[in-house]
Protein backbone atom coordinates (compact mmCIF):
# COMPACT_ATOMS: atom_id res chain seq x y z
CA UNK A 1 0.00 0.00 0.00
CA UNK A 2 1.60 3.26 -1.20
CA UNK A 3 2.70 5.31 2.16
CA UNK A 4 1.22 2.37 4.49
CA UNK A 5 4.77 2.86 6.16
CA UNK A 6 3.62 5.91 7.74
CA UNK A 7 1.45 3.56 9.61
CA UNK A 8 4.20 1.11 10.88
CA UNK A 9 6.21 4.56 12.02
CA UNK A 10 2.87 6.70 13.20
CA UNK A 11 4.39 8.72 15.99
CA UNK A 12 7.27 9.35 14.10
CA UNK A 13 5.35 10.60 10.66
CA UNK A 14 2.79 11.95 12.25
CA UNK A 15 4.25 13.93 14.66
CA UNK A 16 6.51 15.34 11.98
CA UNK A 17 2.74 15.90 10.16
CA UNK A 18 1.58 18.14 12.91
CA UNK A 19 5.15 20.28 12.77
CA UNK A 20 4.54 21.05 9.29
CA UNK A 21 0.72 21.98 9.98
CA UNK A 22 2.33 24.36 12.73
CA UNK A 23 5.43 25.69 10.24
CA UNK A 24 2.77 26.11 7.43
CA UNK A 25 0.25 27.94 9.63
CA UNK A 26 2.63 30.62 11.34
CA UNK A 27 4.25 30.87 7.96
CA UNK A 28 1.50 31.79 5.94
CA UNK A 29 0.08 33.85 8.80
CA UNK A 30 3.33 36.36 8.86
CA UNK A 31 4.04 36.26 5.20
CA UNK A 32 0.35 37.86 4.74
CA UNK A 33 1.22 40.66 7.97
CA UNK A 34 4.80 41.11 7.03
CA UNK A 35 3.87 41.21 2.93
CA UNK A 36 0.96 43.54 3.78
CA UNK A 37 2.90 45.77 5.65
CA UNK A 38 5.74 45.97 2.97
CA UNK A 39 3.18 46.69 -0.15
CA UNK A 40 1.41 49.40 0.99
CA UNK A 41 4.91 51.00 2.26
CA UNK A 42 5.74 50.23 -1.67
CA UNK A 43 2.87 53.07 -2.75
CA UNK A 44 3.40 54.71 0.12
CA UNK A 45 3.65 58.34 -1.01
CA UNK A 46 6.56 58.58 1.48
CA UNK A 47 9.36 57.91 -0.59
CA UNK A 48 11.83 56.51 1.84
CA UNK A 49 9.29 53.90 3.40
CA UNK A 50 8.77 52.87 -0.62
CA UNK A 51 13.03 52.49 -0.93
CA UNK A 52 13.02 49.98 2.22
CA UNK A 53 9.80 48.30 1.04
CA UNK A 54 11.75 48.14 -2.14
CA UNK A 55 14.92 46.62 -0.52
CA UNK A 56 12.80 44.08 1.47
CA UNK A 57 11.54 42.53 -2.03
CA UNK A 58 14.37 42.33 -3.70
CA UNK A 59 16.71 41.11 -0.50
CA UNK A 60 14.29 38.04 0.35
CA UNK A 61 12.58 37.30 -3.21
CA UNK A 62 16.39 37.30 -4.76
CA UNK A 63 17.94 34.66 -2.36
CA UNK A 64 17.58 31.22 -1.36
CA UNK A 65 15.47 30.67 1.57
CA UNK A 66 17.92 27.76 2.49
CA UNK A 67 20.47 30.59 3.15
CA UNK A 68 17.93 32.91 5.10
CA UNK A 69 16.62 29.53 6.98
CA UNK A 70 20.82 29.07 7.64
CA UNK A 71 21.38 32.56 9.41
CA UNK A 72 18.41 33.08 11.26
CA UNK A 73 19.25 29.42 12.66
CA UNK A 74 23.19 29.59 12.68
CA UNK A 75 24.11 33.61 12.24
CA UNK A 76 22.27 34.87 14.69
CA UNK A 77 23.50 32.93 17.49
CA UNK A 78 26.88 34.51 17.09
CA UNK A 79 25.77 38.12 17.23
CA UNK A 80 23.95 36.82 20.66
CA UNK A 81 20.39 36.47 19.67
CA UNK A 82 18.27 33.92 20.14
CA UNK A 83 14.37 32.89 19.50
CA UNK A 84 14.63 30.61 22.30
CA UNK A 85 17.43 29.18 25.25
CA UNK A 86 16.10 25.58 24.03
CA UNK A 87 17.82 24.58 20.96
CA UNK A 88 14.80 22.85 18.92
CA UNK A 89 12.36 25.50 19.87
CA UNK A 90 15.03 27.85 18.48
CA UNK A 91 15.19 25.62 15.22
CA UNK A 92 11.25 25.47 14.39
CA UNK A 93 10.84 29.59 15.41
CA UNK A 94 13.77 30.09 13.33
CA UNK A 95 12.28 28.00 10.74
CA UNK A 96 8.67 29.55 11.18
CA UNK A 97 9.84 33.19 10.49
CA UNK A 98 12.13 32.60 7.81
CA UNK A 99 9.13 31.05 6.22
CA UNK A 100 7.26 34.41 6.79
CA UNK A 101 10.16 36.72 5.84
CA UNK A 102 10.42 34.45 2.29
CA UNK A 103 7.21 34.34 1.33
CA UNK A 104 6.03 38.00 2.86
CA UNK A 105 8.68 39.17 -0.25
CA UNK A 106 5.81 37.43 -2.75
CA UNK A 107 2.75 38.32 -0.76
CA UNK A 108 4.16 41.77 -1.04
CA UNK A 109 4.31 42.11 -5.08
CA UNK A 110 1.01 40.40 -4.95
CA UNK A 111 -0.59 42.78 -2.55
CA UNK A 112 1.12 45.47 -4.31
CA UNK A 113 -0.33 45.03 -7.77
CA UNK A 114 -4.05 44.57 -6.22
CA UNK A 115 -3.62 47.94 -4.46
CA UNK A 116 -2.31 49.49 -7.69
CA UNK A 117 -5.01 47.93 -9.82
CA UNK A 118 -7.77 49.62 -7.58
CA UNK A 119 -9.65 52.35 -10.01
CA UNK A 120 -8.28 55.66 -9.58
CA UNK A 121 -11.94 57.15 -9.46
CA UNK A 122 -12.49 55.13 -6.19
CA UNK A 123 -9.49 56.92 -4.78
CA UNK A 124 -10.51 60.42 -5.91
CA UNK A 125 -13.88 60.01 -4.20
CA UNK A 126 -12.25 58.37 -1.36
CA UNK A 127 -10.23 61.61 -1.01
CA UNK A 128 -12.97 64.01 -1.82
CA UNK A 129 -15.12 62.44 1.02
CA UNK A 130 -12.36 63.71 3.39
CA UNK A 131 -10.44 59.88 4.23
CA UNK A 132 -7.12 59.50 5.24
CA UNK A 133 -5.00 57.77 3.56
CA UNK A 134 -4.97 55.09 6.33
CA UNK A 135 -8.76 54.98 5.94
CA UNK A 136 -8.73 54.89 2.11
CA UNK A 137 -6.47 51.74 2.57
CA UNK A 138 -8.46 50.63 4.94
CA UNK A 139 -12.11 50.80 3.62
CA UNK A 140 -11.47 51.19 -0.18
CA UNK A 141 -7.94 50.04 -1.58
CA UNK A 142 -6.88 47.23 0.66
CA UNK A 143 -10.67 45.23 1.32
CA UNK A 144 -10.77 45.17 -3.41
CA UNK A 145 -7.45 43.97 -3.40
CA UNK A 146 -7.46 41.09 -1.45
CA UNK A 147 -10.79 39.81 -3.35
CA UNK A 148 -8.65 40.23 -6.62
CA UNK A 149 -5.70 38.66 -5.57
CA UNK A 150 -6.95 35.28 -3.96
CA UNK A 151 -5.66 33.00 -7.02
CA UNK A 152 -2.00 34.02 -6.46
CA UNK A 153 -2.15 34.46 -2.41
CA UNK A 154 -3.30 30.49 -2.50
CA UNK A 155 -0.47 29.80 -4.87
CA UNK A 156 1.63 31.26 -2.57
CA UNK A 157 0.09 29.62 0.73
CA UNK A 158 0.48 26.25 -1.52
CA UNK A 159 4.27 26.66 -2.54
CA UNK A 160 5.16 27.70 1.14
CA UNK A 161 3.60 24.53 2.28
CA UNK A 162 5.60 22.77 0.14
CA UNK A 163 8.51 24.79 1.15
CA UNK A 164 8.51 23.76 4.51
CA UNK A 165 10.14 20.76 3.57
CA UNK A 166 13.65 23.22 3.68
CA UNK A 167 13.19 22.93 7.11
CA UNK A 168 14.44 20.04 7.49
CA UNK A 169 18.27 21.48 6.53
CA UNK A 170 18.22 22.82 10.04
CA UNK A 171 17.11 19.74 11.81
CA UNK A 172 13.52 20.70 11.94
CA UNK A 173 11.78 17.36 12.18
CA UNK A 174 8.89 17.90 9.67
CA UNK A 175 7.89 15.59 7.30
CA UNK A 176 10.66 14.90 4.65
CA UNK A 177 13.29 15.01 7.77
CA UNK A 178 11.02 12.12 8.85
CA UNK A 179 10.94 10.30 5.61
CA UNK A 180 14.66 11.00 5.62
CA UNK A 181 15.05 8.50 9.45
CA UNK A 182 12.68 5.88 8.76
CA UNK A 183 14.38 5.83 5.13
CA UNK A 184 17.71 5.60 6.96
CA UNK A 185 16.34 2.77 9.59
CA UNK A 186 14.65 0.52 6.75
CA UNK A 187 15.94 1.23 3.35
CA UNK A 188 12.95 1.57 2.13
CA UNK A 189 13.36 4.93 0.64
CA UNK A 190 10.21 4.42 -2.42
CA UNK A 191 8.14 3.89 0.59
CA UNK A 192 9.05 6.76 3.24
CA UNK A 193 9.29 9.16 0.35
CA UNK A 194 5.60 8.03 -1.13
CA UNK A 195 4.84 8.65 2.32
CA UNK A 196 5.47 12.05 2.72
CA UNK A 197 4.77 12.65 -0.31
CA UNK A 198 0.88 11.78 0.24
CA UNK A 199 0.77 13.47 3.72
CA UNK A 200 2.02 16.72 1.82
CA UNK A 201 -0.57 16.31 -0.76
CA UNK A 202 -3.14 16.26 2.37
CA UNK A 203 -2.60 19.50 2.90
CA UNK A 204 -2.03 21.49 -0.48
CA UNK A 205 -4.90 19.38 -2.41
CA UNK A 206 -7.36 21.06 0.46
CA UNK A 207 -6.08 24.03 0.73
CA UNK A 208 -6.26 24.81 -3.21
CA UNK A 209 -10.11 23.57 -3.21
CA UNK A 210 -10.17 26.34 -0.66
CA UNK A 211 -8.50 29.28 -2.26
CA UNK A 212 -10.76 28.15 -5.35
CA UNK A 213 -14.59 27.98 -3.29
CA UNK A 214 -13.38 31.27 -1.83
CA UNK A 215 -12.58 33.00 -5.22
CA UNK A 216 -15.65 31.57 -6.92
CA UNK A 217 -17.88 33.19 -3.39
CA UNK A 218 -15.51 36.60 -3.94
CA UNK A 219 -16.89 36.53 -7.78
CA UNK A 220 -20.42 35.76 -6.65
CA UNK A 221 -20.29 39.03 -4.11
CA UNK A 222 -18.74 41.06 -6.71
């Protein structure tokens, strides 16, 4: 039975199952704050917030997350920080907001071209009503833009799920590093592999059925 050897190694797999549930949800949770946050500094009409939203895109979209999983797990240790005194909860926090800071880069663009594809004459009014520009974000750019760009948010939750596998370069015990020990303890590499491979397909099969009931509901209220 393809991935029955999850069975014969349940704690094992499925404990590893859980810690990519928990990577995947704090991931995708900060990578939507922290990419937020960065797009509308990038139309900000301050210029120097736009230059550091700028350099936050192309710093974290333009190298590997491998690296960035590397230093916030090895090279911040030697300047004296720390995300926690015990050494695995240190590895998965590491690992949780390096998935954040990666994917936050592509949340970011995304974000960015929803606010920028907003109708100007919805800003004009916006402005001739008296708003803010906090409040026009608030009730008239930012609430469009995230029912426009659903289809390429959920292609971004889905690769990050995926990506969580990278994790497991640190010693995060999610599941490939999982398919990796039982692979090492039976040989049967087809097997733990298959394995994982099903358990990750759990997860991104349901969540793209999601992203695509939502969009079809944001249509509908449109």
């Amino acid at each position: 039975m393809p991935g029955g050897i999850a069975f014969e190694f349940p704690q094992l797999f499925f404990t590893a199952f859980w810690v990519t549930i928990q990577l995947s949800i704090f991931g995708l949770l900060s990578a939507l704050i922290i990419g937020t946050v960065v797009a509308v500094m990038r139309v900000s009409p301050v210029a120097p917030l736009r230059w550091i939203g700028a350099a936050y895109v192309e710093f974290f979209r333009n190298t590997p997350l491998v690296v960035q999983l590397f230093f916030l797990f090895l090279g911040l240790p030697l300047i004296g920080f720390r995300f926690s005194t015990d050494t695995f909860e240190h590895i998965f926090r590491g690992a949780a907001i390096g998935m954040g800071l990666y994917h936050g880069a592509y949340v970011a663009e995304v974000v960015r071209g929803g606010l920028l594809g907003v109708d100007r004459g919805q800003i004009e009014a916006a402005r001739s009503l008296g708003l803010s520009y906090p409040q026009m974000l608030r009730y008239v750019q930012l609430p469009q833009t995230f029912r426009s760009v659903i289809p390429p948010l959920g292609n971004i939750g889905i690769a990050l799920v995926k990506n969580t596998s990278l994790a497991s370069t640190i010693g995060v015990t999610e599941l490939l590093f999982a398919a990796e020990i039982v692979e090492s303890r039976t040989f049967r590499a087809q097997e733990a592999f298959m394995a994982a491979a099903l358990l990750y397909l759990s997860l991104t099969i349901p969540l793209g059925i999601a992203v695509n009931t939502l969009e079809r509901r944001m249509l509908v209220a449109r």
